[in-house]
PDB file of N, CA and C in Angstrom:
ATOM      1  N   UNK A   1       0.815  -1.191   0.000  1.00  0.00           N
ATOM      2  CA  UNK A   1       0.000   0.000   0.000  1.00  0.00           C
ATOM      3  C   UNK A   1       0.859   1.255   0.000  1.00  0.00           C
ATOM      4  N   UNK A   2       2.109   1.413   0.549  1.00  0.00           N
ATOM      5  CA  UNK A   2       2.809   2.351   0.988  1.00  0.00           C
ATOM      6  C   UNK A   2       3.159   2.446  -0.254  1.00  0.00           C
ATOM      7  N   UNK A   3       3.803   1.705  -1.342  1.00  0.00           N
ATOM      8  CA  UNK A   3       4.565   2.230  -2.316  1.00  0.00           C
ATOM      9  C   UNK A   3       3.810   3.070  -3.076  1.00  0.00           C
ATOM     10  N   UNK A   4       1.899   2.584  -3.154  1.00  0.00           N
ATOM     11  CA  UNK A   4       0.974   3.132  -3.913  1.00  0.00           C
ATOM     12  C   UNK A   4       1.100   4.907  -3.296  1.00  0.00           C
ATOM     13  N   UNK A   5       1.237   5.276  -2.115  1.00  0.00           N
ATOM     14  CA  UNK A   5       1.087   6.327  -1.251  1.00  0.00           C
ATOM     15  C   UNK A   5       1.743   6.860  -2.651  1.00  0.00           C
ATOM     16  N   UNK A   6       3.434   6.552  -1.774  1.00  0.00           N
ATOM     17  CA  UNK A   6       4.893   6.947  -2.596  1.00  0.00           C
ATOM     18  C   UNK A   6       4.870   7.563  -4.300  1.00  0.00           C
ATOM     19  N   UNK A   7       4.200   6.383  -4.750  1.00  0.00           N
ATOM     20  CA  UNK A   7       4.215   6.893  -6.132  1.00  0.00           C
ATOM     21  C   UNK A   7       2.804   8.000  -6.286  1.00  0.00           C
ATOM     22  N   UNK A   8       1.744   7.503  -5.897  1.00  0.00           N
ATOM     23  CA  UNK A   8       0.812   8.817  -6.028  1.00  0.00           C
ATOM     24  C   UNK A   8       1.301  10.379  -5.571  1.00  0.00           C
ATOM     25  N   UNK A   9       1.524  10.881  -4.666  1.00  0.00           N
ATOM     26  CA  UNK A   9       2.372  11.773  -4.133  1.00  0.00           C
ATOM     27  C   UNK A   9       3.523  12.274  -5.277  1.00  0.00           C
ATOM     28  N   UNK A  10       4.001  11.459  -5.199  1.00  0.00           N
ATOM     29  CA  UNK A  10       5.688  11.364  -6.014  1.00  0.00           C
ATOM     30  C   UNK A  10       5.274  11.778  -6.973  1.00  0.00           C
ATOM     31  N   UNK A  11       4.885  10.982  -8.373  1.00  0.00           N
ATOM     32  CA  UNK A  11       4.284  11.111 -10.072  1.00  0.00           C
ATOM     33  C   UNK A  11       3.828  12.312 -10.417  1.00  0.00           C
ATOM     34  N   UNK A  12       2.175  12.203  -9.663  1.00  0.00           N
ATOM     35  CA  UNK A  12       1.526  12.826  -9.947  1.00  0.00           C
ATOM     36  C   UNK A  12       0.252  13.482  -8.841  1.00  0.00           C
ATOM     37  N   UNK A  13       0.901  13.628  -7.912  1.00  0.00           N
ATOM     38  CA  UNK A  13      -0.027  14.413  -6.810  1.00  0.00           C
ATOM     39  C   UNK A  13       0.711  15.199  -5.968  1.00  0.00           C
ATOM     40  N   UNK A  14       1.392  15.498  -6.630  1.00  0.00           N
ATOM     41  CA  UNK A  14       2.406  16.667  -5.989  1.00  0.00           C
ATOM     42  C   UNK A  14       2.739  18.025  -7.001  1.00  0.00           C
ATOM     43  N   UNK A  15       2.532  19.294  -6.466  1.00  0.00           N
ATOM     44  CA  UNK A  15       2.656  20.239  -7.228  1.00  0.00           C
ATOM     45  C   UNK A  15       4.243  20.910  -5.822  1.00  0.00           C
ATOM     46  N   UNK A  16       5.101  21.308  -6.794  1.00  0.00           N
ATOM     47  CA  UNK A  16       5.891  22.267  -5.824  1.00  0.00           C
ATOM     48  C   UNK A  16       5.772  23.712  -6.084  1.00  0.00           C
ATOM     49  N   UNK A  17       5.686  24.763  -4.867  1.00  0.00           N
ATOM     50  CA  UNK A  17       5.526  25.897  -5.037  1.00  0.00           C
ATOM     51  C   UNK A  17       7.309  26.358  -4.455  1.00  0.00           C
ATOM     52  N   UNK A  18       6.907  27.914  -4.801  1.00  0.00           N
ATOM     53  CA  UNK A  18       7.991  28.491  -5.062  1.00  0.00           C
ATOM     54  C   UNK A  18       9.567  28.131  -5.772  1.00  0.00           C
ATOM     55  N   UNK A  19      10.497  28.270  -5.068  1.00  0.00           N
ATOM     56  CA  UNK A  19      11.518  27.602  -5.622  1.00  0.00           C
ATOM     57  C   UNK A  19      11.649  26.192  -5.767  1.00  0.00           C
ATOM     58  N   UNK A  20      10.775  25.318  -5.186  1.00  0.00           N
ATOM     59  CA  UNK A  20      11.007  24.263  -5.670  1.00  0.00           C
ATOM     60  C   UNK A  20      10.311  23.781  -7.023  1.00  0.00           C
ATOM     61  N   UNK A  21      10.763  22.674  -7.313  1.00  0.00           N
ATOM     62  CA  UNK A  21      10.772  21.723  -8.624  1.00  0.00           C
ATOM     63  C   UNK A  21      10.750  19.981  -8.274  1.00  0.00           C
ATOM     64  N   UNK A  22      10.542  19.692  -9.367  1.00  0.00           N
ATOM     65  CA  UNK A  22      10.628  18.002  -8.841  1.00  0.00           C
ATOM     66  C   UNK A  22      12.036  17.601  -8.760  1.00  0.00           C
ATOM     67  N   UNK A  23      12.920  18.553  -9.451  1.00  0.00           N
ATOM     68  CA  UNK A  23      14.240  17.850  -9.381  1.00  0.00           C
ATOM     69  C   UNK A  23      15.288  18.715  -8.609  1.00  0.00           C
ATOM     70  N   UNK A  24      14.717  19.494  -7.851  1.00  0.00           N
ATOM     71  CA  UNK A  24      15.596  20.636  -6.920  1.00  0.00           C
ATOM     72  C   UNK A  24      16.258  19.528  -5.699  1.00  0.00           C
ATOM     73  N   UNK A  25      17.474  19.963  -5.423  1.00  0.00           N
ATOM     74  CA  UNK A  25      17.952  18.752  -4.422  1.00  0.00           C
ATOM     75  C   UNK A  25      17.478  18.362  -3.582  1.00  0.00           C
ATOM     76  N   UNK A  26      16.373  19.274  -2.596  1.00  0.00           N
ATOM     77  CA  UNK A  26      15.956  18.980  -1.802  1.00  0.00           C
ATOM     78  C   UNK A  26      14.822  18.130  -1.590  1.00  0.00           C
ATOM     79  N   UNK A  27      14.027  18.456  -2.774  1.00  0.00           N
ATOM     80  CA  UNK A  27      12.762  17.573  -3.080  1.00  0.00           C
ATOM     81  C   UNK A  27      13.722  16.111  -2.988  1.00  0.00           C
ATOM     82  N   UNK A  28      14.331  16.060  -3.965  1.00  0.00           N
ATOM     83  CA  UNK A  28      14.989  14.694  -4.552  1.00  0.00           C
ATOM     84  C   UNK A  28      15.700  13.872  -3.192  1.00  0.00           C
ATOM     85  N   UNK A  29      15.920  14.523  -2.120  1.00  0.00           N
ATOM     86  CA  UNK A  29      16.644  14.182  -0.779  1.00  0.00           C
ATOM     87  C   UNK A  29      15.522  14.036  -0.187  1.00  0.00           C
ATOM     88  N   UNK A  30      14.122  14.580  -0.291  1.00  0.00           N
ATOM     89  CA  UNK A  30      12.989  14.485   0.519  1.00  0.00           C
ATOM     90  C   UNK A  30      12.711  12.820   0.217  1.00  0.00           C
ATOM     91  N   UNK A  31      12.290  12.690  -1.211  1.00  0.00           N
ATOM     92  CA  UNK A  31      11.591  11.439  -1.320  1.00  0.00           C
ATOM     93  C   UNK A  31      12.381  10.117  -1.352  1.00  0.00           C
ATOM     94  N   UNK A  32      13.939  10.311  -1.251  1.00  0.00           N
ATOM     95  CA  UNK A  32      14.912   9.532  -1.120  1.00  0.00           C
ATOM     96  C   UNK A  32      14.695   8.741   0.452  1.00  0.00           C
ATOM     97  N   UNK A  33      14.266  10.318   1.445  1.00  0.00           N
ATOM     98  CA  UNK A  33      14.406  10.044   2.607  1.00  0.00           C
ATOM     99  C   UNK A  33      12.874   9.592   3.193  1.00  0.00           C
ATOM    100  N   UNK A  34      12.018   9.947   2.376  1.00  0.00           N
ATOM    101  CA  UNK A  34      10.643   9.288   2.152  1.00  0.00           C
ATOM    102  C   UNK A  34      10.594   7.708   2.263  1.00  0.00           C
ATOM    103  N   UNK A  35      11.174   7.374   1.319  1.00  0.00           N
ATOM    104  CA  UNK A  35      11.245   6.027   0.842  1.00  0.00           C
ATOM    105  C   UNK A  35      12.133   4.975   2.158  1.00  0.00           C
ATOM    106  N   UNK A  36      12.968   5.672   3.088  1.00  0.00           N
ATOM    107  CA  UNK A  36      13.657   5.131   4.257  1.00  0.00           C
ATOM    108  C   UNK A  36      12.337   5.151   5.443  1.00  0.00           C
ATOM    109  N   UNK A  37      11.561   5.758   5.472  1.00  0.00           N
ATOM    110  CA  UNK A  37      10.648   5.820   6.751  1.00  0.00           C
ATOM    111  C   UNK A  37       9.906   3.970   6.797  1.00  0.00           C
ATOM    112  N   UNK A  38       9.730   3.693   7.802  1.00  0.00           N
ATOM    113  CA  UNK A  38       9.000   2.409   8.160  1.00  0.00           C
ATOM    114  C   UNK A  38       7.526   2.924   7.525  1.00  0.00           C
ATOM    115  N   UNK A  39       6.828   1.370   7.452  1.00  0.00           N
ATOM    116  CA  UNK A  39       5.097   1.331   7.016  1.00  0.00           C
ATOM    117  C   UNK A  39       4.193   2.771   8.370  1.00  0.00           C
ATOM    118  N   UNK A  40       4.836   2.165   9.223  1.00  0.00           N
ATOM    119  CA  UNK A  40       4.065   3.194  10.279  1.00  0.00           C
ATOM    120  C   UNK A  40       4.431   5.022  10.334  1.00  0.00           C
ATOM    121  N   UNK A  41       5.929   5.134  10.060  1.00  0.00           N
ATOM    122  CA  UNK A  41       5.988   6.453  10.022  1.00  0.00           C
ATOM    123  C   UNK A  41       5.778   6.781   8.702  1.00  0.00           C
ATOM    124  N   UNK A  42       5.468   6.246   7.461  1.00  0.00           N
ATOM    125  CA  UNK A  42       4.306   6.731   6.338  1.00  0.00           C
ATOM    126  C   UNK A  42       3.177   7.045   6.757  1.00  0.00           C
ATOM    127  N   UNK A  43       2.982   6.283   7.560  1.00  0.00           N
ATOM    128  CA  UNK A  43       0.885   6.228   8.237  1.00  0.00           C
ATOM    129  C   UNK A  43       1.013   7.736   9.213  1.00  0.00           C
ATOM    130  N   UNK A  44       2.515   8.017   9.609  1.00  0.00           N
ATOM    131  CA  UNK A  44       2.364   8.858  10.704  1.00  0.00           C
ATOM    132  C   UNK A  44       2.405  10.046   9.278  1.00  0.00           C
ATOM    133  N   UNK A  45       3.435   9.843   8.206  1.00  0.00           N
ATOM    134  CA  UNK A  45       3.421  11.390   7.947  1.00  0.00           C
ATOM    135  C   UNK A  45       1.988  11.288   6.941  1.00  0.00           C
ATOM    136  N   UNK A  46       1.080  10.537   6.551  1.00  0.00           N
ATOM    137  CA  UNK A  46      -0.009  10.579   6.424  1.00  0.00           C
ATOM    138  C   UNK A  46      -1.264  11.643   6.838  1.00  0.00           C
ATOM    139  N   UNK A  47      -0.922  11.082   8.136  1.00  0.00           N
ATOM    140  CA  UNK A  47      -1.640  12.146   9.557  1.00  0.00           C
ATOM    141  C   UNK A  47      -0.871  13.047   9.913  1.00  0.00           C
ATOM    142  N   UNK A  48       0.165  13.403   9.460  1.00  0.00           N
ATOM    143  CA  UNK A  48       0.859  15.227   9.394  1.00  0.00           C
ATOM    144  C   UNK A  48       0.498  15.889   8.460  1.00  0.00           C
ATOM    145  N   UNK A  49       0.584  14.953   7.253  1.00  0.00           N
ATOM    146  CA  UNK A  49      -0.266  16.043   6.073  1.00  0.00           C
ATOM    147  C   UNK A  49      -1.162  16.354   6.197  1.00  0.00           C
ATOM    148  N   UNK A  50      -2.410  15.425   6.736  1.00  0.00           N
ATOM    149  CA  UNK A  50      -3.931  15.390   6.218  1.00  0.00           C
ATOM    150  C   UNK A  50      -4.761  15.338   7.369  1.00  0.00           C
ATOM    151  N   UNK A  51      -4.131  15.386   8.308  1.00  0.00           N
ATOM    152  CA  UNK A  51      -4.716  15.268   9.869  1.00  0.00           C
ATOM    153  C   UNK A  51      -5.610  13.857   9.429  1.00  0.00           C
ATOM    154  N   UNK A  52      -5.474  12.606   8.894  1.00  0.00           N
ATOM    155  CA  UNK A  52      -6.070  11.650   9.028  1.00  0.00           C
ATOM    156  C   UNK A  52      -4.899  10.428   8.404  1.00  0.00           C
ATOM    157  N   UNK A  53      -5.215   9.620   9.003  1.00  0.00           N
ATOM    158  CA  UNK A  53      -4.039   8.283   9.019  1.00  0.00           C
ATOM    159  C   UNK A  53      -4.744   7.605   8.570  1.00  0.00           C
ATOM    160  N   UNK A  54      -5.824   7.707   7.507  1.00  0.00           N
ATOM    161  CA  UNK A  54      -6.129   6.664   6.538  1.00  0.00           C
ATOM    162  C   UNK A  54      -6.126   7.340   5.005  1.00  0.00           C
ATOM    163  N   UNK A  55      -6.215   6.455   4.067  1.00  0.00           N
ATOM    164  CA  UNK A  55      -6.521   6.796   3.155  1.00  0.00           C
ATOM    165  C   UNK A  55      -7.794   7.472   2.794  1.00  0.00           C
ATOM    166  N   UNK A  56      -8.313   8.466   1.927  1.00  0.00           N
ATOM    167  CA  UNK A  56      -9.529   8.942   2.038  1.00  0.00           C
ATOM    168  C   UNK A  56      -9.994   7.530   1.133  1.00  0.00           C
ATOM    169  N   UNK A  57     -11.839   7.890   1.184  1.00  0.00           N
ATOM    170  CA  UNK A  57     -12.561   6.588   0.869  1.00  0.00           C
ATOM    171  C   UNK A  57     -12.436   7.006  -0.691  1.00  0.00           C
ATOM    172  N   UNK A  58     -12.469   7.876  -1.252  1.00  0.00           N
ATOM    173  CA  UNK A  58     -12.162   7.930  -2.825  1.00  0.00           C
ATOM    174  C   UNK A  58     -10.858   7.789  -3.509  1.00  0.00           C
ATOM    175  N   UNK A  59      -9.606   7.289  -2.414  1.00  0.00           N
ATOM    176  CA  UNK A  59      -8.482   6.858  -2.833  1.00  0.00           C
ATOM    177  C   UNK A  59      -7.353   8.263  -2.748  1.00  0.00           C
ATOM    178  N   UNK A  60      -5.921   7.650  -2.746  1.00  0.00           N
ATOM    179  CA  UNK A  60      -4.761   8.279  -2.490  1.00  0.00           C
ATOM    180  C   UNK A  60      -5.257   9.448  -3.694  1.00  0.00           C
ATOM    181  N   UNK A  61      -5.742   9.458  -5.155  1.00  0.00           N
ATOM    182  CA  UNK A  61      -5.553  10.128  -6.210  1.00  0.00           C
ATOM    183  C   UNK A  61      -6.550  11.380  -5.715  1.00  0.00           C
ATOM    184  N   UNK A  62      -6.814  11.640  -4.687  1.00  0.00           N
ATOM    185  CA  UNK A  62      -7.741  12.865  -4.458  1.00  0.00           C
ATOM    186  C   UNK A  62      -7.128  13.756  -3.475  1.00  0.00           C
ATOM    187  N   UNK A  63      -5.871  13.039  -2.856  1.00  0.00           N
ATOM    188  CA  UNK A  63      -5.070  14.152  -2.197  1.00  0.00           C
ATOM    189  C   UNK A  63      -3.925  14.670  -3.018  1.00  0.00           C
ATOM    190  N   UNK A  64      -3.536  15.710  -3.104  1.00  0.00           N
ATOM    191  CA  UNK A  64      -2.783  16.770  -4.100  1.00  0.00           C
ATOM    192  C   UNK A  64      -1.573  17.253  -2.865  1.00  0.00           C
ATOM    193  N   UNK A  65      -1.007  16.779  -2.675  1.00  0.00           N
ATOM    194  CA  UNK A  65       0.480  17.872  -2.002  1.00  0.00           C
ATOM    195  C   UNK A  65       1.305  18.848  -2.034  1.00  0.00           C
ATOM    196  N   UNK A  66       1.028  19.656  -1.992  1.00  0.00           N
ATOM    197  CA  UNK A  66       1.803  20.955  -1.946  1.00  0.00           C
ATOM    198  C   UNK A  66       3.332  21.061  -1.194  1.00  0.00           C
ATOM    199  N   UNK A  67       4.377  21.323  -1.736  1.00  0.00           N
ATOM    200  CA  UNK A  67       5.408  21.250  -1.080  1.00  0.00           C
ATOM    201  C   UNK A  67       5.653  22.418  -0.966  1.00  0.00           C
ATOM    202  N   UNK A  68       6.138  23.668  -0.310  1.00  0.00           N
ATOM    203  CA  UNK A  68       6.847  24.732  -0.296  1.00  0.00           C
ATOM    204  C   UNK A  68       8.101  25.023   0.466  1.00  0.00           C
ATOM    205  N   UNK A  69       9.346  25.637   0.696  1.00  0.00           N
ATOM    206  CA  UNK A  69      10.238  26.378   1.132  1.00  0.00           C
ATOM    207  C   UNK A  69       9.458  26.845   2.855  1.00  0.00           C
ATOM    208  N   UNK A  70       9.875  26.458   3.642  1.00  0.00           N
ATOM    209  CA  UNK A  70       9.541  26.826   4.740  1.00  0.00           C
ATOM    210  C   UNK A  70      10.144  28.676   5.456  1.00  0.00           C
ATOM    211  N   UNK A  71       9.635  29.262   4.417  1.00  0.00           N
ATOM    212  CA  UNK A  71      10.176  30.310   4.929  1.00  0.00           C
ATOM    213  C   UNK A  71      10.895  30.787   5.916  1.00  0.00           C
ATOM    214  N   UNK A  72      12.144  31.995   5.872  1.00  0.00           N
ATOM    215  CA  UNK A  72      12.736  32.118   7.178  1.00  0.00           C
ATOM    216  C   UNK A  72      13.384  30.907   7.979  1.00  0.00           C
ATOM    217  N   UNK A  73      13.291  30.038   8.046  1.00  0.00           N
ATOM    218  CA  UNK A  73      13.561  28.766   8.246  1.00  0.00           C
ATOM    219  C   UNK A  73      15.264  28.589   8.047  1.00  0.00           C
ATOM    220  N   UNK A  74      15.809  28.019   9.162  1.00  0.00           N
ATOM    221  CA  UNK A  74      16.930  27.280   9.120  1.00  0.00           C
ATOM    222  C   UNK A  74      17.088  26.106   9.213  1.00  0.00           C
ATOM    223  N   UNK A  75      18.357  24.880   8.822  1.00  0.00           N
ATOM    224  CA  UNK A  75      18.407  23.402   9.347  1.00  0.00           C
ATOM    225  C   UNK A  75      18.109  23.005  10.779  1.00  0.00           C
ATOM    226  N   UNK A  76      17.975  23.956  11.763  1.00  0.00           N
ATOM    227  CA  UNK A  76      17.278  23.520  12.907  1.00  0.00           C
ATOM    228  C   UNK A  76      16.034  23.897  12.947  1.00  0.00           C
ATOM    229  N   UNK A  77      15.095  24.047  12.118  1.00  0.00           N
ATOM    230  CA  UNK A  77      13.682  24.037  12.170  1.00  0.00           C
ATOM    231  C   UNK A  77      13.399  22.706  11.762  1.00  0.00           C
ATOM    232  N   UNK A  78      11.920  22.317  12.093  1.00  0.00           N
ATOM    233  CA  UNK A  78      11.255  20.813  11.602  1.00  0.00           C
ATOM    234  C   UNK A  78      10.055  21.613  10.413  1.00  0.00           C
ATOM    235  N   UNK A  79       9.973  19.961   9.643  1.00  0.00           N
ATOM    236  CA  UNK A  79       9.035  20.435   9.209  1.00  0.00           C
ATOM    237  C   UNK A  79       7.496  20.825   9.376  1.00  0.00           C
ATOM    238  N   UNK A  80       7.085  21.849   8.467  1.00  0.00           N
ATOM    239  CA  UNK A  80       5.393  21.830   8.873  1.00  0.00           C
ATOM    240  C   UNK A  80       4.373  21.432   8.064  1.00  0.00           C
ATOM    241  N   UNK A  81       3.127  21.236   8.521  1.00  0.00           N
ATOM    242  CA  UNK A  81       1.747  21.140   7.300  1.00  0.00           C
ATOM    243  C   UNK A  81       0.863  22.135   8.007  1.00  0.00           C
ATOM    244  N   UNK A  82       0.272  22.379   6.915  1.00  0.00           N
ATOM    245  CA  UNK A  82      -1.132  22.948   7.095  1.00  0.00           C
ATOM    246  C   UNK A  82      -2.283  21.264   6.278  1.00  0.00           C
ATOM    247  N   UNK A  83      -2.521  21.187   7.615  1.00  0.00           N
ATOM    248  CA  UNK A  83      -3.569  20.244   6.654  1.00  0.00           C
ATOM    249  C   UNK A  83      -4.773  20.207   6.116  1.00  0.00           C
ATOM    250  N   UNK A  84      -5.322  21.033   6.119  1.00  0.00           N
ATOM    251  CA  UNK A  84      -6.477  21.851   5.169  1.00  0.00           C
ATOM    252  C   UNK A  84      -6.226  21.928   3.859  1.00  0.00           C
ATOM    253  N   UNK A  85      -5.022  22.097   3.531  1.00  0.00           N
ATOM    254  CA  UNK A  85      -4.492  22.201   2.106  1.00  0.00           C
ATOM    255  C   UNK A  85      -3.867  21.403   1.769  1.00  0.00           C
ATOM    256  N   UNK A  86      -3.010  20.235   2.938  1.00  0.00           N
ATOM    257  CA  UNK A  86      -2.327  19.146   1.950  1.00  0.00           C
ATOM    258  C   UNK A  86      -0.702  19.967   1.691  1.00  0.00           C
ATOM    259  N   UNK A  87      -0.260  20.634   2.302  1.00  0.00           N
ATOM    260  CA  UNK A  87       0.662  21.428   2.105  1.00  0.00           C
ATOM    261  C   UNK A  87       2.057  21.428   3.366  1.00  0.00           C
ATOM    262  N   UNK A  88       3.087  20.786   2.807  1.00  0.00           N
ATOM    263  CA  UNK A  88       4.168  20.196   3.472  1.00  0.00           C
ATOM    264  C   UNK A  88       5.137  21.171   3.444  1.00  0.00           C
ATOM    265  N   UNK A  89       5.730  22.442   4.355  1.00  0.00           N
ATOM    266  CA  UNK A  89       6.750  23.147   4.567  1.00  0.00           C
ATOM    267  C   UNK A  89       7.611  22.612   4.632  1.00  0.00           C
ATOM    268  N   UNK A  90       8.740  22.587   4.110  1.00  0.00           N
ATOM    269  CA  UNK A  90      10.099  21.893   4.272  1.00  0.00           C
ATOM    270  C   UNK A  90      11.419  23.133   4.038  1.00  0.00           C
ATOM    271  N   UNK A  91      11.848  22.819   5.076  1.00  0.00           N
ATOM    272  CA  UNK A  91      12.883  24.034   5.076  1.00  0.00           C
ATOM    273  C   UNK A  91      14.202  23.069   4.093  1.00  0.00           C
ATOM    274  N   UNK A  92      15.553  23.755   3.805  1.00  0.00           N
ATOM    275  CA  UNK A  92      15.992  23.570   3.085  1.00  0.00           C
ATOM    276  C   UNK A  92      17.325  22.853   4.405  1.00  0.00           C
ATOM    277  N   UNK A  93      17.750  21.378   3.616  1.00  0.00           N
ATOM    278  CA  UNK A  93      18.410  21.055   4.886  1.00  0.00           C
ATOM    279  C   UNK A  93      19.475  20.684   3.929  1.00  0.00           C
ATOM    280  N   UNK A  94      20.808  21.021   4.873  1.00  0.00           N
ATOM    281  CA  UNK A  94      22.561  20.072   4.233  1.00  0.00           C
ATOM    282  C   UNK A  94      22.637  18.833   3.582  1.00  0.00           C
ATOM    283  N   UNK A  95      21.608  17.850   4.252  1.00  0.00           N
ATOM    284  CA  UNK A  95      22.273  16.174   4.192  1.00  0.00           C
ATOM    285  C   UNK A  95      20.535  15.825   4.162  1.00  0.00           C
ATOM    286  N   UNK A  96      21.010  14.863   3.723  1.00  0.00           N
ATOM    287  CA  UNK A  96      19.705  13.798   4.175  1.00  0.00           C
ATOM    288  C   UNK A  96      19.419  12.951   5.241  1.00  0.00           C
ATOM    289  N   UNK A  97      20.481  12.663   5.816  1.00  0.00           N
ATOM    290  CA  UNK A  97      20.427  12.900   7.448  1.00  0.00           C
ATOM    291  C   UNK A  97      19.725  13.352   8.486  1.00  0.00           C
ATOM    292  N   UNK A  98      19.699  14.821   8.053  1.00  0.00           N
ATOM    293  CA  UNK A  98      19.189  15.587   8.750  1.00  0.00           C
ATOM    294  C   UNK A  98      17.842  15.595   8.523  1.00  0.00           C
ATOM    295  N   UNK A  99      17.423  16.093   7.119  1.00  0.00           N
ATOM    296  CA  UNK A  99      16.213  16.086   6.743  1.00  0.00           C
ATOM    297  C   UNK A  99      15.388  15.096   7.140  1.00  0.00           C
ATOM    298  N   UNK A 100      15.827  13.504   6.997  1.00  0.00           N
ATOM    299  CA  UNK A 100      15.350  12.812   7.537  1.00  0.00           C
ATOM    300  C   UNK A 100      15.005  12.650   9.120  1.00  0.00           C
ATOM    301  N   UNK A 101      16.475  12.832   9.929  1.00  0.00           N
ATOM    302  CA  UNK A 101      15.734  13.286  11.170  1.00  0.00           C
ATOM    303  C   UNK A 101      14.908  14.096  11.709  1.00  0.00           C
ATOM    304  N   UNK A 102      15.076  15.096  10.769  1.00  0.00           N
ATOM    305  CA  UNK A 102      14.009  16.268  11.314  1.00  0.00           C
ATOM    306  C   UNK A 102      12.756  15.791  10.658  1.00  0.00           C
ATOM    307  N   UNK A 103      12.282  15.281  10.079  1.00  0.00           N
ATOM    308  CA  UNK A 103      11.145  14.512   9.211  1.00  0.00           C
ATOM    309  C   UNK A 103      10.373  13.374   9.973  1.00  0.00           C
ATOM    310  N   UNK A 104      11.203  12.772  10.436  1.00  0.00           N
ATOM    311  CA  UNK A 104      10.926  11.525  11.443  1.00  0.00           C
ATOM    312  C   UNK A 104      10.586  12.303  12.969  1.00  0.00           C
ATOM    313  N   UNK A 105      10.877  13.258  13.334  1.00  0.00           N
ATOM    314  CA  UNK A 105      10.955  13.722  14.441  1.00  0.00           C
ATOM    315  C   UNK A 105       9.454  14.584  14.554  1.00  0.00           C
ATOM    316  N   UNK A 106       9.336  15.275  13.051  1.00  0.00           N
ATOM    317  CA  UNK A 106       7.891  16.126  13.503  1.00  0.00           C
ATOM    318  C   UNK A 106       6.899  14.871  13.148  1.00  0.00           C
ATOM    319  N   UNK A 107       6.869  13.974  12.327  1.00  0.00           N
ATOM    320  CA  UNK A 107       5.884  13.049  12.097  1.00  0.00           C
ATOM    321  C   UNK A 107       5.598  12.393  13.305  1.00  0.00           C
ATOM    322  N   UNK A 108       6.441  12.103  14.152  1.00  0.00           N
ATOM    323  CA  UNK A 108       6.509  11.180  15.387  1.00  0.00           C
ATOM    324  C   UNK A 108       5.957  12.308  16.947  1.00  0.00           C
ATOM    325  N   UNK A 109       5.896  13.512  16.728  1.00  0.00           N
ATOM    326  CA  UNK A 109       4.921  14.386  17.638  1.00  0.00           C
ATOM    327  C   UNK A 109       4.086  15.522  16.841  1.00  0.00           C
ATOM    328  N   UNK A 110       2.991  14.591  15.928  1.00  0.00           N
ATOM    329  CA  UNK A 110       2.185  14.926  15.411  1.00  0.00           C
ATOM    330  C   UNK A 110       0.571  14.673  16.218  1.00  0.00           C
ATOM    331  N   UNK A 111      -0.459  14.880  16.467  1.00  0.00           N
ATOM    332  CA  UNK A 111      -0.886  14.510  17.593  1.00  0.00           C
ATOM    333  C   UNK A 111      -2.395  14.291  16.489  1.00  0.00           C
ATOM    334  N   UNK A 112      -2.531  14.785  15.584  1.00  0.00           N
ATOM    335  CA  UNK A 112      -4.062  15.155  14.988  1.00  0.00           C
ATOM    336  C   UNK A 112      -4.709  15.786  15.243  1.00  0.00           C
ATOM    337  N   UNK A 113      -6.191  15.307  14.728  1.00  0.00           N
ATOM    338  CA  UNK A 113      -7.139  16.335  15.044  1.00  0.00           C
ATOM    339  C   UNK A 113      -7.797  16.227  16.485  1.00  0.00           C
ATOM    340  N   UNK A 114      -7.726  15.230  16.906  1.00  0.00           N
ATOM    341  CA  UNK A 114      -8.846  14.336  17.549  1.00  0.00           C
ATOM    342  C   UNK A 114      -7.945  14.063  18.804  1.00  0.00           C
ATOM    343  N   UNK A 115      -7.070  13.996  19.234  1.00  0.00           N
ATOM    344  CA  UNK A 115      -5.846  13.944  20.614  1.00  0.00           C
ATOM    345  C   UNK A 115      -5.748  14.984  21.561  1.00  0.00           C
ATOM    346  N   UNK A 116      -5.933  15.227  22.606  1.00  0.00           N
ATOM    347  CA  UNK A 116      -6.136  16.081  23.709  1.00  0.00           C
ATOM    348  C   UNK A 116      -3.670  16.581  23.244  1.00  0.00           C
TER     349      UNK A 116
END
């Protein structure tokens, strides 16, 4: 199921705003470091994007992702969503390392909609 996520997202459900592109390094280090997360921290950054940890009932092809430049933002910021829009802030990081830790780190104290 996860790879279906991966490639929907990836292909063709992803638009990048501002300076990014599909082939800007950072994107390309994002989904590199995408593709390293376990089945569960997919499900988690699921529910960071979309404030819901399932698939919607009309399928992955109805969520659209927005990536942008996390403004102002340095390598010690995490990333953000607005999940109303499906829209993933990603600040611009050195390594993939990092990105990844900082990726794994906001997905993993993401709380939803519905969590005190």
């Amino acid at each position: 199921m996860w790879q279906k996520v991966i490639r929907v997202l990836e292909i063709g459900n992803t638009v990048y705003d501002g300076e990014y592109h599909a082939r800007h390094p950072n994107i390309v280090t994002f989904w590199e470091a995408f593709e390293e997360l376990t089945d569960d921290q997919k499900k988690a950054f699921l529910l960071f994007l979309t404030g819901c940890d399932r698939a919607p009932i009309l399928g992955m092809d109805n969520i659209q992702m927005t990536v942008a430049v996390l403004q102002n933002s340095t390598e010690l910021h995490f990333p953000e969503s607005l999940t109303c829009y499906f829209l993933l802030l990603l600040p611009i990081y050195p390594s993939k390392e990092m990105l990844l830790a900082r990726l794994k780190e906001a997905v993993a104290h993401n709380r939803g909609f519905w969590k005190e």
